[in-house]
N, C-alpha and C. Protein backbone atom coordinates (compact mmCIF):
# COMPACT_ATOMS: atom_id res chain seq x y z
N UNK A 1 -22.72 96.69 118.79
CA UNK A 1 -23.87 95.85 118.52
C UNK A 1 -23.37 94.52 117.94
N UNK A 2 -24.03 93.45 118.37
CA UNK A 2 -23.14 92.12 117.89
C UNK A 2 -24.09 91.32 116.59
N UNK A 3 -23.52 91.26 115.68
CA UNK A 3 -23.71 90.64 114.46
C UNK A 3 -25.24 89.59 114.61
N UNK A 4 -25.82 89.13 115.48
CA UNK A 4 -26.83 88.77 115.59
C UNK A 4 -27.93 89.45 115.65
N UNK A 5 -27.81 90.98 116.67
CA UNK A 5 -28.83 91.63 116.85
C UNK A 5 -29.19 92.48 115.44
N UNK A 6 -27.55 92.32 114.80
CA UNK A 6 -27.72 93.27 113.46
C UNK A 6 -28.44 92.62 112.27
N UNK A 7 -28.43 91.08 112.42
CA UNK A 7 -29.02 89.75 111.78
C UNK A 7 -30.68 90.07 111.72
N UNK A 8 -30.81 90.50 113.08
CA UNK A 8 -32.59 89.81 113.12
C UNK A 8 -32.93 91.53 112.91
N UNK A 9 -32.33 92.71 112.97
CA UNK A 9 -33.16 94.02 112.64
C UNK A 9 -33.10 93.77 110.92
N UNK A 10 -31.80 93.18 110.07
CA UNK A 10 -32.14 93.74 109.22
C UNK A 10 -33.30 92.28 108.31
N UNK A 11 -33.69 91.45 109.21
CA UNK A 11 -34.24 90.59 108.75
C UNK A 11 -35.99 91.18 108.82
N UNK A 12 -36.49 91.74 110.38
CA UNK A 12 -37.18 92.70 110.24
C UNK A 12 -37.36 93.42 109.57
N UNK A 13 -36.30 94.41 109.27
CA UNK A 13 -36.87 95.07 108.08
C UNK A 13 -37.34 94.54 106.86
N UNK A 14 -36.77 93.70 106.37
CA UNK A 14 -37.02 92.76 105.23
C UNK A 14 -38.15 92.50 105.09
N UNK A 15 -38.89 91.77 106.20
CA UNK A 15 -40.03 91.30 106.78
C UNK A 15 -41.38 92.28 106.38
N UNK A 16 -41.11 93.59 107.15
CA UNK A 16 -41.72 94.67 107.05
C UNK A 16 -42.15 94.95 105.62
N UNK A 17 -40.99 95.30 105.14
CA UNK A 17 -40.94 96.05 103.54
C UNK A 17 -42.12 94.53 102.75
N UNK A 18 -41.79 93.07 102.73
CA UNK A 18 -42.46 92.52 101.92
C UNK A 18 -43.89 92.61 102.57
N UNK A 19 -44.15 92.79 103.78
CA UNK A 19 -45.37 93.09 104.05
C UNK A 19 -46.16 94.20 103.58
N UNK A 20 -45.53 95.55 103.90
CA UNK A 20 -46.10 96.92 103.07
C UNK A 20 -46.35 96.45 101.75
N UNK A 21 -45.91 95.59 100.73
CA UNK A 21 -45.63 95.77 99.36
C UNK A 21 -46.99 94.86 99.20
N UNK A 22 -46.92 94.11 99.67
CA UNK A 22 -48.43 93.00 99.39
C UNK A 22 -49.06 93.88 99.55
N UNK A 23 -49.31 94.27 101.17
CA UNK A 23 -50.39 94.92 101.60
C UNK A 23 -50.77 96.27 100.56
N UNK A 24 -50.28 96.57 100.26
CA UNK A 24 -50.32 98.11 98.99
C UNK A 24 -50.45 97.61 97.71
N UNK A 25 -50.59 96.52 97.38
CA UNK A 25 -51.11 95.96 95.79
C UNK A 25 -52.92 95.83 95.96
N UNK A 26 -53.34 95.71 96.97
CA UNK A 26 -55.05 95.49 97.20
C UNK A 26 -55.39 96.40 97.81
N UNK A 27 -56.45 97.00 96.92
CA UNK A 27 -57.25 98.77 97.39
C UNK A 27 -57.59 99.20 96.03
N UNK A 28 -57.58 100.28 96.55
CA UNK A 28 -58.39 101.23 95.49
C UNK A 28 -57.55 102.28 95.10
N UNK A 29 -57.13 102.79 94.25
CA UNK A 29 -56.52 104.06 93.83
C UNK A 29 -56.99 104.86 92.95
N UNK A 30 -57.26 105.95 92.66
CA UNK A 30 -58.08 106.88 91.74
C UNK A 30 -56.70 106.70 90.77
N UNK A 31 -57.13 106.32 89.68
CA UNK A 31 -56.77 106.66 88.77
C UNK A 31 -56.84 107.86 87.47
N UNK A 32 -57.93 108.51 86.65
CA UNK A 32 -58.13 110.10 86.73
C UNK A 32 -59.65 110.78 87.47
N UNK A 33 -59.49 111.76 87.15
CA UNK A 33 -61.05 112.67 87.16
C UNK A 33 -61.27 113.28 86.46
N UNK A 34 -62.06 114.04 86.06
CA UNK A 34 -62.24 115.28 85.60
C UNK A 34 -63.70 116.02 86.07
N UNK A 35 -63.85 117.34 85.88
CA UNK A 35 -64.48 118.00 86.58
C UNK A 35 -65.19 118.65 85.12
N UNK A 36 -66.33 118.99 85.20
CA UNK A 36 -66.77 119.31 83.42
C UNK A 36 -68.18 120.20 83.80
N UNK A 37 -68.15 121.23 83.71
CA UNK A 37 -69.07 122.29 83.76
C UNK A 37 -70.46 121.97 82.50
N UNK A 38 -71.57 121.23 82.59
CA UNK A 38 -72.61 121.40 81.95
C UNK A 38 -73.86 122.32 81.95
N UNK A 39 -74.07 123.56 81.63
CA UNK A 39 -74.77 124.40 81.90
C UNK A 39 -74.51 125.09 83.21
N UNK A 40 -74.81 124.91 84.21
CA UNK A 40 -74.97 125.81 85.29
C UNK A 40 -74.32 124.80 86.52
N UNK A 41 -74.11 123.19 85.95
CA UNK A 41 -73.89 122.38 86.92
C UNK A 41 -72.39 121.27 86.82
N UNK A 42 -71.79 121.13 87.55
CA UNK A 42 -70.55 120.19 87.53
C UNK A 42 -70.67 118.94 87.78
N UNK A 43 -70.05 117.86 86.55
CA UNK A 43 -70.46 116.46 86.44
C UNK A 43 -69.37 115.96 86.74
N UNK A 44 -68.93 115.25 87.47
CA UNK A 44 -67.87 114.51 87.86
C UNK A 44 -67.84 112.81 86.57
N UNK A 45 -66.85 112.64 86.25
CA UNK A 45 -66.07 111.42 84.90
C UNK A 45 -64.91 110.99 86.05
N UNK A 46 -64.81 109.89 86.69
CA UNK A 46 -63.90 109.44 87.14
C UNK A 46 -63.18 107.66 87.04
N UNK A 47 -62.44 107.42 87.06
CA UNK A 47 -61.82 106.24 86.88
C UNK A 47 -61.11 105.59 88.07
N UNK A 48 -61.20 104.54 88.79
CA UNK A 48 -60.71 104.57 90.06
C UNK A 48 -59.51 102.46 89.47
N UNK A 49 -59.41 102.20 90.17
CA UNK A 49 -58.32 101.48 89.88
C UNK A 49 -58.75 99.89 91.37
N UNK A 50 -59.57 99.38 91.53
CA UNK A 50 -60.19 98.53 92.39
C UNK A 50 -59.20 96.79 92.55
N UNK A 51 -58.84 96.64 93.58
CA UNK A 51 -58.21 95.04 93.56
C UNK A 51 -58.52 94.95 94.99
N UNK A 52 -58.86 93.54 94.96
CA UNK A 52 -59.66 92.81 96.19
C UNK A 52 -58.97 92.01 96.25
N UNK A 53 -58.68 92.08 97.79
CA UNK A 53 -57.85 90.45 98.56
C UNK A 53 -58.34 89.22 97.80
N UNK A 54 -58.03 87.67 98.13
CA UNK A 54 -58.88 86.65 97.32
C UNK A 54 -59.68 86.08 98.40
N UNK A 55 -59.48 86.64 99.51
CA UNK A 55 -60.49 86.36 100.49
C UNK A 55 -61.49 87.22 100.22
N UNK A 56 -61.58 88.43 99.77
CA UNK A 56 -63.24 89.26 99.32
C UNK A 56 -63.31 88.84 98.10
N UNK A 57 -62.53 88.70 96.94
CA UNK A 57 -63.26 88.02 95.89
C UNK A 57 -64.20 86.30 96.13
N UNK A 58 -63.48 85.99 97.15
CA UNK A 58 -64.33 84.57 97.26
C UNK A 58 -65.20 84.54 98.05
N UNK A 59 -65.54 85.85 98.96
CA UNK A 59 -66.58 86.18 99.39
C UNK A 59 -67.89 86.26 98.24
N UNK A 60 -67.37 87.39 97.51
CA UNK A 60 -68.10 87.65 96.35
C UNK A 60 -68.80 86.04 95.73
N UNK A 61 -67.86 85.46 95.43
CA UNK A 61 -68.10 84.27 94.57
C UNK A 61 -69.06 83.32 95.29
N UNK A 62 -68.98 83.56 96.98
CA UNK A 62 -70.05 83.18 97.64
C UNK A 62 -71.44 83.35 98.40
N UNK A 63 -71.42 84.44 97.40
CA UNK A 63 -72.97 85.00 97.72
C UNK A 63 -72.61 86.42 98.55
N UNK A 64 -71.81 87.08 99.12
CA UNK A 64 -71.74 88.36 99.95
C UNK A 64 -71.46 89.37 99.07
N UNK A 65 -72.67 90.71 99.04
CA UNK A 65 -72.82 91.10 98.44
C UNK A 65 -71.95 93.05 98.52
N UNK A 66 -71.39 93.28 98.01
CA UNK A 66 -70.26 94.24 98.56
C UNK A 66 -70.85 95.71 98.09
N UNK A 67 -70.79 96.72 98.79
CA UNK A 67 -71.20 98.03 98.18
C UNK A 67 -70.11 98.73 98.33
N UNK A 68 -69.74 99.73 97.32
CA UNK A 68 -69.15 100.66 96.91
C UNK A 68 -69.42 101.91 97.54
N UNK A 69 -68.84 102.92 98.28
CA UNK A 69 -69.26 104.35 97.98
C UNK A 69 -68.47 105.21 98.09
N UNK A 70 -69.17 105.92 96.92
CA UNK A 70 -67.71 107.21 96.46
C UNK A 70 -68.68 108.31 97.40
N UNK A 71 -67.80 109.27 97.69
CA UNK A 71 -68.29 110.41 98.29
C UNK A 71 -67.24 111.47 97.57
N UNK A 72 -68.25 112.58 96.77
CA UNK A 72 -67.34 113.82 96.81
C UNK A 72 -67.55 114.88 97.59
N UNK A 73 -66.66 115.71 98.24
CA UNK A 73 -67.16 117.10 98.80
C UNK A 73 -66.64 118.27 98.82
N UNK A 74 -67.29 119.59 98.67
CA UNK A 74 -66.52 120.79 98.40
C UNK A 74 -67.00 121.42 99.94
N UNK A 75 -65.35 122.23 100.02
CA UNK A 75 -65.67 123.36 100.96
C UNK A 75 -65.08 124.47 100.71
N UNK A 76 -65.46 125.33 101.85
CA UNK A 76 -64.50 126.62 101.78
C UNK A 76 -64.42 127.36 102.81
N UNK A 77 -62.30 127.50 102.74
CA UNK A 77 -61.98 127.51 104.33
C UNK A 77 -62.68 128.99 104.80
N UNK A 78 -62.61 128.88 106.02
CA UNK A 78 -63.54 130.31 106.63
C UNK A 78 -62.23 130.45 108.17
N UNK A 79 -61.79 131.66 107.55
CA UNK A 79 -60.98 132.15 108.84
C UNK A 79 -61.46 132.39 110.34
N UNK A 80 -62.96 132.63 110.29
CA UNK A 80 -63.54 132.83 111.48
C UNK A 80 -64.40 131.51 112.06
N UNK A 81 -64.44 130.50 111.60
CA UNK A 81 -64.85 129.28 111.77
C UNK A 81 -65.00 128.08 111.15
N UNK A 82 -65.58 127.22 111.50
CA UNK A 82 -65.57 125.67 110.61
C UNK A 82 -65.10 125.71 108.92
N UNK A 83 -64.39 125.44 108.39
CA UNK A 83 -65.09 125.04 107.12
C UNK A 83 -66.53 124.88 106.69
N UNK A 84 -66.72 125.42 105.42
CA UNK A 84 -68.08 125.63 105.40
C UNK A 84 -68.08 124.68 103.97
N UNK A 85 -68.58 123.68 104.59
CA UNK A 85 -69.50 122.63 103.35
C UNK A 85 -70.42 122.95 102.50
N UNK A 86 -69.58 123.09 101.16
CA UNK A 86 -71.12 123.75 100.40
C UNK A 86 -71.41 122.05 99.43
N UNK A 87 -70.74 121.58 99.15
CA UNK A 87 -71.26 120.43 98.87
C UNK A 87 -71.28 119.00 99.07
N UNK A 88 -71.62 118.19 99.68
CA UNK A 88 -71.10 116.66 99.87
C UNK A 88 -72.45 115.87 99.47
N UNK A 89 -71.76 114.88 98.34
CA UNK A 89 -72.41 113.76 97.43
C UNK A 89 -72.17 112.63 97.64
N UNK A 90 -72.43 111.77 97.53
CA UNK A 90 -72.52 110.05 97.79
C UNK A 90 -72.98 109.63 96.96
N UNK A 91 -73.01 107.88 96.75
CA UNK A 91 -73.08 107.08 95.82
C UNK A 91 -72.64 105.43 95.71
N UNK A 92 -73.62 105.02 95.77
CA UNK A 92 -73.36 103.92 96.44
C UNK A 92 -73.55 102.44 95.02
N UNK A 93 -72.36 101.72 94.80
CA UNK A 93 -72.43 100.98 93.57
C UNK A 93 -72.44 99.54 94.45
N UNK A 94 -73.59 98.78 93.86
CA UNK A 94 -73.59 97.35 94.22
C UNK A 94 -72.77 96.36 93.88
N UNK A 95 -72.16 95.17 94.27
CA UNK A 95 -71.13 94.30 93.29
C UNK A 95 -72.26 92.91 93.65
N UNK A 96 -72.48 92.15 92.75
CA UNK A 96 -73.01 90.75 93.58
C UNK A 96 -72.62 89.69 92.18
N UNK A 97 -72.73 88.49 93.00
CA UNK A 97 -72.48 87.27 91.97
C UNK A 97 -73.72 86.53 92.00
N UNK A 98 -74.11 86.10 90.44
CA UNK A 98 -75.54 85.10 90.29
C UNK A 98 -74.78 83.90 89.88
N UNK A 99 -74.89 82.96 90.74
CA UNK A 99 -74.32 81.78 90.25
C UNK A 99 -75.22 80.46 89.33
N UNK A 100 -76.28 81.00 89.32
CA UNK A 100 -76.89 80.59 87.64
C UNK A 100 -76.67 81.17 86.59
N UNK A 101 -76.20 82.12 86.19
CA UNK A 101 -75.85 82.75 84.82
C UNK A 101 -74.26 82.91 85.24
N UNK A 102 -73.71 82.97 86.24
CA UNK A 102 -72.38 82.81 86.64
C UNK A 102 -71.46 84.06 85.89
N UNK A 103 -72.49 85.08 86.16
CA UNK A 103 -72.01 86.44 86.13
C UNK A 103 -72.15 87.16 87.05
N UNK A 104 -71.48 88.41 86.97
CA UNK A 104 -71.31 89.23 88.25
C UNK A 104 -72.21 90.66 87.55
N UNK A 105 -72.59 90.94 88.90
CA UNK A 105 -73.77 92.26 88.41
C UNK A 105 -73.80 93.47 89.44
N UNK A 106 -73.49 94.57 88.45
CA UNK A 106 -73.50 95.73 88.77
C UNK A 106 -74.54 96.48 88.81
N UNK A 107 -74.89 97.36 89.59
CA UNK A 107 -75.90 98.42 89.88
C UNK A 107 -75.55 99.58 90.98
N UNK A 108 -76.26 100.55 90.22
CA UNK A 108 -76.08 101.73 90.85
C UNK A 108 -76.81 103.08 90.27
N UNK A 109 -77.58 103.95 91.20
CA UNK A 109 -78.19 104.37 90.95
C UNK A 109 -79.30 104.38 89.44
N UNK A 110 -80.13 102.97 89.43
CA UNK A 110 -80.89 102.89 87.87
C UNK A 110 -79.82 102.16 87.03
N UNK A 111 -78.55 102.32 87.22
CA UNK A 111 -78.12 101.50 86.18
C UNK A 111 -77.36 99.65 86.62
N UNK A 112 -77.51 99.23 85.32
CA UNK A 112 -77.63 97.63 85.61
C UNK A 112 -76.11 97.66 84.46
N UNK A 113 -75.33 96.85 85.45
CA UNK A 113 -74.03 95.67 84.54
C UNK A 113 -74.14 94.90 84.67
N UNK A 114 -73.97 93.36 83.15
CA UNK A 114 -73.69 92.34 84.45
C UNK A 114 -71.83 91.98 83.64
N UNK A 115 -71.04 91.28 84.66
CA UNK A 115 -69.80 91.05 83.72
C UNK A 115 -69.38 89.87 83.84
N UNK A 116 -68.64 89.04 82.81
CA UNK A 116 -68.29 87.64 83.18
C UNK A 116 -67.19 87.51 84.07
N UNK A 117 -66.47 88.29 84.44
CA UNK A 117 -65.11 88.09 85.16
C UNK A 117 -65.39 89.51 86.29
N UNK A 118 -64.27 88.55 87.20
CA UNK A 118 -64.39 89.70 88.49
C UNK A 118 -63.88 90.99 87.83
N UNK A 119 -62.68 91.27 87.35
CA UNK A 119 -61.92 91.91 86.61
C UNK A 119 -62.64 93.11 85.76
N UNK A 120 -63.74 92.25 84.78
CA UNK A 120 -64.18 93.29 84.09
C UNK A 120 -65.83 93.84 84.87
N UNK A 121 -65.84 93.11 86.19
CA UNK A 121 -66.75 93.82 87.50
C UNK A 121 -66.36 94.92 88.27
N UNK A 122 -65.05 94.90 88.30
CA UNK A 122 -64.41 95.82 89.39
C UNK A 122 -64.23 97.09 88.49
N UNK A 123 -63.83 96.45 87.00
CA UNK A 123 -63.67 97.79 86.50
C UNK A 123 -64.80 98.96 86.11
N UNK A 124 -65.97 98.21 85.81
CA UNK A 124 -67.15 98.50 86.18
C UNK A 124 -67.78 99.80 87.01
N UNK A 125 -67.32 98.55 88.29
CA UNK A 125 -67.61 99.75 89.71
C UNK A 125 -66.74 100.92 89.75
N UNK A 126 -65.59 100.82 89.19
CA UNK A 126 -64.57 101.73 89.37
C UNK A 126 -64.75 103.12 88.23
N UNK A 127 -66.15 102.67 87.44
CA UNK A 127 -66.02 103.57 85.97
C UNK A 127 -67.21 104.52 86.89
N UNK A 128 -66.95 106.08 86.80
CA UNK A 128 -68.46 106.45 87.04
C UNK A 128 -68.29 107.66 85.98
N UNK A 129 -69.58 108.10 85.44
CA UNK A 129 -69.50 109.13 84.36
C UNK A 129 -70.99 110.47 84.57
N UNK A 130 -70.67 111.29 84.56
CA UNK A 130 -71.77 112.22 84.21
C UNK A 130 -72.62 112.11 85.31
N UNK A 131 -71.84 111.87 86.32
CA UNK A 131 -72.50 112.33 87.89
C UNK A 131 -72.35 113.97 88.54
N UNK A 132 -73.94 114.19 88.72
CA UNK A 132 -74.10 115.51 89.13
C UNK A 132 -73.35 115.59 90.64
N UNK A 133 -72.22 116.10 90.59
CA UNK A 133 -71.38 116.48 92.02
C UNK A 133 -71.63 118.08 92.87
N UNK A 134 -72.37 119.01 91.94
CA UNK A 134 -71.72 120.47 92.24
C UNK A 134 -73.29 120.96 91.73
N UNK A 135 -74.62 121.79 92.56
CA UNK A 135 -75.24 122.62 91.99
C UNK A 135 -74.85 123.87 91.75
N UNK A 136 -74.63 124.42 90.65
CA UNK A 136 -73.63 125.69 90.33
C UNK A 136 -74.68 126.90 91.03
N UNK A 137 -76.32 126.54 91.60
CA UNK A 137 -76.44 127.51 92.50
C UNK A 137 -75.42 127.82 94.17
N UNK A 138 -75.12 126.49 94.24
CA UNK A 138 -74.26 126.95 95.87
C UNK A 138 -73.31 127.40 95.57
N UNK A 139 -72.77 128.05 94.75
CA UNK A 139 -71.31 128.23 94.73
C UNK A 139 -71.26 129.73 94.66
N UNK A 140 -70.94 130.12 95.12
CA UNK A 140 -69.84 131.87 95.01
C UNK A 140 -68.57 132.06 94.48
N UNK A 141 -69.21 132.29 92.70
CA UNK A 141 -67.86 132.51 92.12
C UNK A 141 -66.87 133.66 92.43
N UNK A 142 -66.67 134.29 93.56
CA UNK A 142 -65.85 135.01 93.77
C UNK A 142 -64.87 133.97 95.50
N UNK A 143 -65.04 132.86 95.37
CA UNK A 143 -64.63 132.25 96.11
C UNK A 143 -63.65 131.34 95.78
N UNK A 144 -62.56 131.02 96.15
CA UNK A 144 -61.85 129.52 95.99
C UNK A 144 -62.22 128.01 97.13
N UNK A 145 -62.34 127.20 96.45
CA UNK A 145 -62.84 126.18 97.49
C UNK A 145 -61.98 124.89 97.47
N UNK A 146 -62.14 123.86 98.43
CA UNK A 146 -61.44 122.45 97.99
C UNK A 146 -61.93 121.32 97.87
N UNK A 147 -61.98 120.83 96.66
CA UNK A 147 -62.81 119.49 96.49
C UNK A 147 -62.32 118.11 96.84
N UNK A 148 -63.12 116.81 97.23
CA UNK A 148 -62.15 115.81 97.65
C UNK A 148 -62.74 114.62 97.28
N UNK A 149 -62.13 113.76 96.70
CA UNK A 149 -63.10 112.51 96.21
C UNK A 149 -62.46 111.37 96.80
N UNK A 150 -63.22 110.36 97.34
CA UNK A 150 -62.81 109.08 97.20
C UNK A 150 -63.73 107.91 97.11
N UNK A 151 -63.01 106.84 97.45
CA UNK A 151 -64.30 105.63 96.89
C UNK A 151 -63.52 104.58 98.12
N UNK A 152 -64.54 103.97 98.84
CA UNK A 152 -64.53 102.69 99.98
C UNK A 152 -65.25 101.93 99.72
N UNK A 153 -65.38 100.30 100.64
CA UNK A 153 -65.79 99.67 100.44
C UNK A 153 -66.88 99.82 101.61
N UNK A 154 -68.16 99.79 101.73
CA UNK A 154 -68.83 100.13 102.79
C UNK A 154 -69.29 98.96 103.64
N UNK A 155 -68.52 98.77 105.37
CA UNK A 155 -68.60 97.57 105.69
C UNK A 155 -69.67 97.66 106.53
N UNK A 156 -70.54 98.59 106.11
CA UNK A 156 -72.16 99.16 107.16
C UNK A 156 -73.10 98.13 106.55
N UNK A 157 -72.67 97.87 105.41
CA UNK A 157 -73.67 97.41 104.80
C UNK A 157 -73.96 95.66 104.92
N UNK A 158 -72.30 95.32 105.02
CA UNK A 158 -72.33 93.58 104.64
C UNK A 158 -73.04 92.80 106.15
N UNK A 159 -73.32 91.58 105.50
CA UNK A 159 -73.96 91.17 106.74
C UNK A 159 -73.32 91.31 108.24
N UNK A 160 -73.83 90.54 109.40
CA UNK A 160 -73.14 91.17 110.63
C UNK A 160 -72.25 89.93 110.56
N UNK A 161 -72.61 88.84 110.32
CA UNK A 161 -70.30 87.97 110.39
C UNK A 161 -69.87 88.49 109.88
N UNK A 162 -70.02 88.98 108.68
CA UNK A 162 -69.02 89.48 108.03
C UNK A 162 -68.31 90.91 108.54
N UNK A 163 -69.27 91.52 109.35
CA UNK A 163 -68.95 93.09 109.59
C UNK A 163 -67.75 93.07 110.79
N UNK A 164 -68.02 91.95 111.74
CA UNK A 164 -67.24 91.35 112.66
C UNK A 164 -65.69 90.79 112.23
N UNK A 165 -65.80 90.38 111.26
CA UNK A 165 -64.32 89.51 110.60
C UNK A 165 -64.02 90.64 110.07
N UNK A 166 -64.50 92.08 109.83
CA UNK A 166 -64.32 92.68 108.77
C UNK A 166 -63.69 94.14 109.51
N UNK A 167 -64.08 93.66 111.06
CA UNK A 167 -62.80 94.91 112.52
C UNK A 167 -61.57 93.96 112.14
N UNK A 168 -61.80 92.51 112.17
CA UNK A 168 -60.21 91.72 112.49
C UNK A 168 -59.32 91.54 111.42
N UNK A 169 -59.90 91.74 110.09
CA UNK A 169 -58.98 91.30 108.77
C UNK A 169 -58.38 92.80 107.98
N UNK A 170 -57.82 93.19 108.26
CA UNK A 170 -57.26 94.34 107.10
C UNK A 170 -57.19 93.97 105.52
N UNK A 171 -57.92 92.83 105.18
CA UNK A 171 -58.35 92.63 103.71
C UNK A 171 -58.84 93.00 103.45
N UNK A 172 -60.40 93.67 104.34
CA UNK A 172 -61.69 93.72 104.17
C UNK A 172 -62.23 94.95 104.46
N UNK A 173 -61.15 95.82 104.67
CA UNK A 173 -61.08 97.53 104.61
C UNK A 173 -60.25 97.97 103.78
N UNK A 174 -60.71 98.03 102.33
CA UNK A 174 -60.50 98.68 100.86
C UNK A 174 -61.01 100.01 101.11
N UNK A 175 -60.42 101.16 100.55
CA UNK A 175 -60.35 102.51 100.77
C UNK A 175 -59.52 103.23 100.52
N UNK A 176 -59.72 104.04 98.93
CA UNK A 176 -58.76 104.88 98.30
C UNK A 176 -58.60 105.94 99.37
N UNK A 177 -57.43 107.01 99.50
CA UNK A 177 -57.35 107.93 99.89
C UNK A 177 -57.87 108.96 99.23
N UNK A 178 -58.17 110.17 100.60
CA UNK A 178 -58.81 110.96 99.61
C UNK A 178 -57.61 111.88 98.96
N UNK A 179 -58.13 112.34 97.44
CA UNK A 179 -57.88 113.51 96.40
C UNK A 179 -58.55 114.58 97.00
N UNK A 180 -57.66 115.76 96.99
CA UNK A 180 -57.91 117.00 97.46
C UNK A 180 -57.71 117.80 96.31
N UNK A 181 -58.00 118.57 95.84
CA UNK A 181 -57.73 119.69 94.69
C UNK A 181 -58.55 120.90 94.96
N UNK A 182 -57.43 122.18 94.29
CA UNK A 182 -58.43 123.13 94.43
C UNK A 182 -59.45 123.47 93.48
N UNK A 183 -60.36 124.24 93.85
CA UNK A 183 -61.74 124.26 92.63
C UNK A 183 -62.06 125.80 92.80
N UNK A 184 -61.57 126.20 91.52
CA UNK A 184 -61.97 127.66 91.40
C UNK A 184 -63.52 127.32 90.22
N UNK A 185 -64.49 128.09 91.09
CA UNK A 185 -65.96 128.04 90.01
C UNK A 185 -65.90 128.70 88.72
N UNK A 186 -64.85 129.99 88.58
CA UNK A 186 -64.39 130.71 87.42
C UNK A 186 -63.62 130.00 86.31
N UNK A 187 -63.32 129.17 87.02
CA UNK A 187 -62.17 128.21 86.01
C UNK A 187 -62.49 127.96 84.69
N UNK A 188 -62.18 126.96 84.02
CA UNK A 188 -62.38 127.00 82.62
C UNK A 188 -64.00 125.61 83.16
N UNK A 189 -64.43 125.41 81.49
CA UNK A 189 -65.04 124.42 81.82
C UNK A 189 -64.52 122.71 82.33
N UNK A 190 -63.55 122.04 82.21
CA UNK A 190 -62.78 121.38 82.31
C UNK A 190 -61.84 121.17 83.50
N UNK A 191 -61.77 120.48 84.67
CA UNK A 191 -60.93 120.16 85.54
C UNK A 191 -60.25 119.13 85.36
N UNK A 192 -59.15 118.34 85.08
CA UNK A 192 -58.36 117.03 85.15
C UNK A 192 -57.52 116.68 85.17
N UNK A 193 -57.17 115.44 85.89
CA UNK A 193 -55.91 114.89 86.83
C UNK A 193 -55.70 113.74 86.24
């Protein structure tokens, strides 16, 4: 192989690697959970970890209004067919900017934020607490099941230019991976990661 072709692969690679590394600083990452048995029912406490390209923050800053949604879901595998879904939850958190009070405002289900900085907006959206995930009637405690959480940016929602720029830009598809864990209903009261 002659010293040129060996020039431009390992320059490629180079290339590559600083690309992955940007590209993997903007998204979403769960940062913890926990799983917390209240009476008869399981409340999901989670913390997620949110950074936006500066092309969606300046979306934001220009009036486009971004929704959040976490989805959790439990199943349990079945040797003789499908997985059997005993629970899947949703939840959908608003982000928007008022540029007369020149704060950013949160909502979601009944509840209202507003925050002065994108920063302490995202962290916001990223906080959720004492969400009913689990009616402890579906469950069969003589069962093991697997639970899975994550949180996206939902591009169903934003207007249609934007939904269009939003097939062509890989800025504009934020989306933690999902967390899988197992969930025994016997367990203690307390699940956390």
């Amino acid at each position: 192989m002659s010293q040129r072709i060996k020039q431009f692969i390992f320059l490629c690679l180079m290339a590559l690697s600083v690309f992955s590394t940007s590209a993997s600083a903007e998204g979403i990452k769960i940062k913890s959970f926990e799983l917390e048995r209240v009476d008869n029912d399981w409340l999901l406490n989670a913390t997620f970890q949110i950074e936006l390209s500066p092309g969606l923050e300046d979306a934001v800053q220009k009036g486009v209004v971004l929704y959040f949604q976490t989805e959790f879901d439990l199943t349990r595998s079945r040797w003789y067919w499908f997985d059997e879904k005993s629970a899947l939850t949703q939840r959908q958190t608003r982000l928007s900017y008022q540029p007369l009070t020149q704060q950013y405002r949160i909502a979601s289900e009944g509840f209202t934020f507003s925050a002065k900085t994108i920063s302490e907006a995202l962290q916001a959206v990223g906080s959720i607490g004492g969400w009913r995930v689990i009616d402890g009637s579906q469950l069969d405690t003589s069962k093991a099941y697997t639970a899975s959480l994550r949180m996206n940016l939902d591009l169903s929602k934003l207007p249609k230019p934007f939904q269009v720029n939003a097939l062509n830009n890989r800025d504009w598809n934020v989306s933690s991976d999902w967390l899988r864990f197992p969930f025994l209903p016997t367990s203690s009261n307390l699940i956390k990661r």
